[in-house]
Protein backbone atom coordinates (compact mmCIF):
# COMPACT_ATOMS: atom_id res chain seq x y z
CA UNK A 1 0.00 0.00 0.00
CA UNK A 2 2.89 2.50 1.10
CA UNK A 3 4.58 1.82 -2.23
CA UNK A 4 1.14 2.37 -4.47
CA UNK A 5 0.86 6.02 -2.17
CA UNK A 6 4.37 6.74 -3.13
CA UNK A 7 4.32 5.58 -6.64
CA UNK A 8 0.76 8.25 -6.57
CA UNK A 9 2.56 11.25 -5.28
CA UNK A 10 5.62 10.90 -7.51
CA UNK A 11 3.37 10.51 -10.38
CA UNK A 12 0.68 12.78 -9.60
CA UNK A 13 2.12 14.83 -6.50
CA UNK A 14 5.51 16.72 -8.03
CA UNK A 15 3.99 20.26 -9.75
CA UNK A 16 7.00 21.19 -10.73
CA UNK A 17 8.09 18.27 -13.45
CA UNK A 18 4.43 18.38 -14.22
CA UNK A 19 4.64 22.18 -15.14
CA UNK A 20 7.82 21.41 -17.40
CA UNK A 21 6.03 18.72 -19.27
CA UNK A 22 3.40 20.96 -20.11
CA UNK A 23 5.65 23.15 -21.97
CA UNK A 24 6.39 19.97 -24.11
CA UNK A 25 3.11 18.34 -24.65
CA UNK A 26 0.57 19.11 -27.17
CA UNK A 27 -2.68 20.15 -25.41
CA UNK A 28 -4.75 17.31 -26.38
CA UNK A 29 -2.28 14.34 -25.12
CA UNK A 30 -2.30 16.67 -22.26
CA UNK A 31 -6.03 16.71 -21.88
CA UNK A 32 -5.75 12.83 -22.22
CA UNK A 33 -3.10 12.14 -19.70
CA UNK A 34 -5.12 14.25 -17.46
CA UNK A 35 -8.87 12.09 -18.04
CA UNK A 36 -5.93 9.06 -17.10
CA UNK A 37 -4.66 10.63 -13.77
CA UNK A 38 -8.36 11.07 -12.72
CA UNK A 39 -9.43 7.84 -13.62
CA UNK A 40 -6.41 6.73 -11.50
CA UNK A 41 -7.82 8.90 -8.65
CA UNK A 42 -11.56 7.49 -9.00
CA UNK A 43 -10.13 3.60 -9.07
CA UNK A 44 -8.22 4.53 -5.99
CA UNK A 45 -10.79 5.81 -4.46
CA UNK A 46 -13.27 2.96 -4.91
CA UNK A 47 -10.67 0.57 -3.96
CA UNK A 48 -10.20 2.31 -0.79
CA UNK A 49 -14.23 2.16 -0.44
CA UNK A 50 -14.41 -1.33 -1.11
CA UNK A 51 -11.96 -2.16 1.43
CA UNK A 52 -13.63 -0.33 3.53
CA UNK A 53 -17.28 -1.98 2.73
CA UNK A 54 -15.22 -5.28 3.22
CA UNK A 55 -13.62 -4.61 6.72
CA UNK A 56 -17.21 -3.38 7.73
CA UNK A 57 -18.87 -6.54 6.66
CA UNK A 58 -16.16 -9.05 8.50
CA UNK A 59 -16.23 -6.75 11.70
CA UNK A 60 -20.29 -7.74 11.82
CA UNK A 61 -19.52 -11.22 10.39
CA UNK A 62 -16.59 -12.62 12.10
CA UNK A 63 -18.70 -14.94 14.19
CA UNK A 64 -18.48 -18.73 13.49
CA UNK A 65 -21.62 -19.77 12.22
């Protein structure tokens, strides 16, 4: 998990490569790459959801039936 979070923040969280790559990228592959990092974002964010869901259910559920 700590390596996924740091992977994130090197890829997403350093402004100041992303700002030089902007000066280099056409506008368009720059409008795509963007539509990628958010669809990053919104997985991550459902993943963490889920797990969440999942702990939820198995706190309520961990009896032996």
């Amino acid at each position: 998990m700590t390596q996924l979070l740091s992977l994130f923040n090197q890829v997403f969280g350093n402004q100041s490569i992303s700002s030089d790559l902007e000066k280099y990228i056409p506008s368009k592959a720059l409008q795509a790459l963007k539509v990628v990092q958010q669809a990053f974002l919104n997985l991550y964010d459902a993943w963490i959801e889920a797990r969440l869901e999942q702990a939820k259910y198995y706190s309520n559920h961990s009896h032996i039936e």
